[in-house]
Protein backbone atom coordinates (compact mmCIF):
# COMPACT_ATOMS: atom_id res chain seq x y z
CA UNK A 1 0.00 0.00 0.00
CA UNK A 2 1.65 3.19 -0.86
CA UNK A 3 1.45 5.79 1.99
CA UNK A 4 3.08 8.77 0.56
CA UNK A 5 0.91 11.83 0.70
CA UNK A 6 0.79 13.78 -2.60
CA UNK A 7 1.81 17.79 -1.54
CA UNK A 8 -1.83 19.80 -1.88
CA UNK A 9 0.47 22.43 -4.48
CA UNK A 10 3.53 22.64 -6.13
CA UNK A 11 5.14 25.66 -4.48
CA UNK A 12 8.98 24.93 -6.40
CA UNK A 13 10.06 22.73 -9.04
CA UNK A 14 13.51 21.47 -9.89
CA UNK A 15 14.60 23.48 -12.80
CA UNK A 16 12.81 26.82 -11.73
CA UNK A 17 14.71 30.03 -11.88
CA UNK A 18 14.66 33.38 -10.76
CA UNK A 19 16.88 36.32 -11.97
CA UNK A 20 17.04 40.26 -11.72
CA UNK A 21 20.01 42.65 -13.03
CA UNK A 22 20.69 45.88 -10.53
CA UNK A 23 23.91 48.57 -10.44
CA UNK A 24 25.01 49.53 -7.38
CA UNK A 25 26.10 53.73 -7.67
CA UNK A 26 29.00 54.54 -5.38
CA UNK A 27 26.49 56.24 -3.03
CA UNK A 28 24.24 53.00 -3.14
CA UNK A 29 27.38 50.91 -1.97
CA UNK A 30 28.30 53.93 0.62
CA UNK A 31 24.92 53.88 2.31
CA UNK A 32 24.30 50.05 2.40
CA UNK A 33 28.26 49.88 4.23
CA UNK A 34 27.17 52.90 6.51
CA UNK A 35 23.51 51.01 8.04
CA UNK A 36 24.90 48.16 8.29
CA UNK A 37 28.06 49.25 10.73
CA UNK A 38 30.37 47.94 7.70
CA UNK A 39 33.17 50.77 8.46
CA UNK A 40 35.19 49.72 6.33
CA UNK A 41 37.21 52.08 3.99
CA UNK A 42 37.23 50.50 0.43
CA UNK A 43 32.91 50.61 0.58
CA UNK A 44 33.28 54.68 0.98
CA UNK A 45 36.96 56.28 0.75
CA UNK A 46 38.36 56.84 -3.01
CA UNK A 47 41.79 57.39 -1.46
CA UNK A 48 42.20 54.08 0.48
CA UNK A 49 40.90 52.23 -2.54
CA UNK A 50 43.10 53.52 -4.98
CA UNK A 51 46.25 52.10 -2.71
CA UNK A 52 44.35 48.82 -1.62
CA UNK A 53 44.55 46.10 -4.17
CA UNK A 54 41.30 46.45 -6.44
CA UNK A 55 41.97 50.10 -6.71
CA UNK A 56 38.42 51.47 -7.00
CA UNK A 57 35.54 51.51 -4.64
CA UNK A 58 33.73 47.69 -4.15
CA UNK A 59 30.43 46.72 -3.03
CA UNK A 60 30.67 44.79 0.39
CA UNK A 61 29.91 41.32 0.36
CA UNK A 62 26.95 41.48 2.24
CA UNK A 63 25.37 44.38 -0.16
CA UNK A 64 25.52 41.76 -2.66
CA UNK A 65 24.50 38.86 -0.43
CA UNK A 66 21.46 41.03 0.77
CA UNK A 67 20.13 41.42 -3.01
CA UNK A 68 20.65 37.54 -3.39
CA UNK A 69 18.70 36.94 -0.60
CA UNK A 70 15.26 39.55 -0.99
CA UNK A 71 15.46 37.99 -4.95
CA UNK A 72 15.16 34.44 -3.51
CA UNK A 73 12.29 35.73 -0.86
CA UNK A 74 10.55 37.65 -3.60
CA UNK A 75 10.45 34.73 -6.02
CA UNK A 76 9.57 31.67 -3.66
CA UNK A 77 6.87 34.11 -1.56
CA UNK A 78 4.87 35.47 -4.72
CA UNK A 79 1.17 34.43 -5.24
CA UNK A 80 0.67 30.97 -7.78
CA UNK A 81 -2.98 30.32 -9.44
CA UNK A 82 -4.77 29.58 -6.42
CA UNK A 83 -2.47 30.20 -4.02
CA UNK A 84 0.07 32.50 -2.36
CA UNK A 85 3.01 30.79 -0.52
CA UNK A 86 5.41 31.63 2.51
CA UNK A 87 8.92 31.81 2.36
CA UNK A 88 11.63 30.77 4.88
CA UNK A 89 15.48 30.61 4.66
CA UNK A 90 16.70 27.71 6.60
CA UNK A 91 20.28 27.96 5.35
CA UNK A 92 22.24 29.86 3.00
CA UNK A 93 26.08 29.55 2.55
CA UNK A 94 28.06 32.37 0.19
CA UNK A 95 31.64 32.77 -1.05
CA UNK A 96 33.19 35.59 -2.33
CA UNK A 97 35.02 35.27 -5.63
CA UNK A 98 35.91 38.56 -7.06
CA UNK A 99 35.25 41.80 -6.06
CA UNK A 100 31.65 44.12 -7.61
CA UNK A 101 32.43 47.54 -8.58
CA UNK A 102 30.28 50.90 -8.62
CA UNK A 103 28.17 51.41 -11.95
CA UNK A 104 28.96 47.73 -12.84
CA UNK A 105 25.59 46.03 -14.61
CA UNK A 106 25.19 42.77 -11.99
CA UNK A 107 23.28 40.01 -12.77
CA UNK A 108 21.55 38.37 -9.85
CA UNK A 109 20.42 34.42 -10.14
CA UNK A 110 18.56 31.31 -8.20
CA UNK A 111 18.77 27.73 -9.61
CA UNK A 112 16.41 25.82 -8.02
CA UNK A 113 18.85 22.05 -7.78
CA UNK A 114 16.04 20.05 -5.66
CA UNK A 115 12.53 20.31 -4.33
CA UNK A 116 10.85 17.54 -2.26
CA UNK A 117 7.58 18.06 -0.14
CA UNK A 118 8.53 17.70 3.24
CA UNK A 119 4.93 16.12 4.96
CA UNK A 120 5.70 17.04 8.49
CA UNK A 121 6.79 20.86 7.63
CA UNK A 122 3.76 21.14 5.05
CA UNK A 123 6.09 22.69 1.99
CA UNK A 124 8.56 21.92 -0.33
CA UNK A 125 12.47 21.72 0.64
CA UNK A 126 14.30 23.88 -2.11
CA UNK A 127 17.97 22.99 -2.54
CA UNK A 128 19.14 26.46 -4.69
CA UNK A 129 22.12 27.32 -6.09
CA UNK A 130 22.71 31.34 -6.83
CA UNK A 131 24.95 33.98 -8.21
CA UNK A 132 26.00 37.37 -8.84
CA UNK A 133 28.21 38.35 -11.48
CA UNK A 134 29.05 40.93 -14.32
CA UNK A 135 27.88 39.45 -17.62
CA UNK A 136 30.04 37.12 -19.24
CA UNK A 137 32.61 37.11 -16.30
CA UNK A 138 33.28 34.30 -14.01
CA UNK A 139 30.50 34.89 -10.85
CA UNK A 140 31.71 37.60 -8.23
CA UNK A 141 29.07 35.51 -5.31
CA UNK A 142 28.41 31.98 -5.08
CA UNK A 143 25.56 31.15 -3.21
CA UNK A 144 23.87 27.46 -2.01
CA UNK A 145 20.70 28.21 -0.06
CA UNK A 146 17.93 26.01 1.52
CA UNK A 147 14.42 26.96 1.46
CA UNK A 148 10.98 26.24 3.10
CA UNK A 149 8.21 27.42 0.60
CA UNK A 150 5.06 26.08 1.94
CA UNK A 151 1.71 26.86 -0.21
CA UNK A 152 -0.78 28.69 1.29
CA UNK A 153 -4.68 28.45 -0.33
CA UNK A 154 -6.19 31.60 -0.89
């Protein structure tokens, strides 16, 4: 007798993707390093990054990891036919491969790798892989996340 219960909605899919494109100004990346107590001096001071080692202002890594993060909440917490769904982050894991400049054109992405309905915690497990990178260039932020996205009837 089979006993598997058949999820009420399909929430993710294996396959499914998600991307945006954004451009961070130097004031953007200025601001973001200022609220969030990032003091360092290559996400503000022209001087100190012209002597450190990238030579130009850079995004910090968790400007860029931020943006990765409300693209996967936006995408696995928007309304289906039927239904809307909730969104939660269990786990998300980043490295940081190359530095994002000011007035760069970034392209944001989410592979979803895996979905399985998980009966006990009523929504899907997402496995995702993500990115950031300038087009055509190697990516500047790797990311592997895993997602609750449970669907909710309307």
């Amino acid at each position: 007798m089979d006993t598997r219960v058949n999820p009420p909605m399909i929430a993710a899919e294996q396959g499914e993707r998600c991307q945006r494109t954004l451009r961070f100004s130097r004031d953007d990346i200025a601001a973001f390093a200022q609220l969030s107590g990032d003091a360092n001096p290559l996400h503000h001071d022209q001087q100190a990054a012209l002597r450190a080692r990238h030579g130009e202002i850079i995004a910090s890594g968790q400007q860029v990891s931020a943006m990765l993060m409300g693209l996967a909440a936006s995408h696995f917490s928007r309304a289906g036919e039927g239904f809307t769904r909730e969104y939660l982050c269990l786990n998300t894991n980043f490295a940081f491969k190359a530095p994002v400049f000011a007035d760069q054109s970034l392209e944001l992405s989410w592979a979803v790798t895996e979905a399985e309905w998980h009966e006990r915690l009523g929504g899907w497990l997402v496995q995702a892989h993500g990115q950031a990178g300038v087009r055509l260039a190697k990516p500047a932020v790797v990311a592997r996340g895993t997602f609750l996205v449970k669907p909710v009837p309307v």
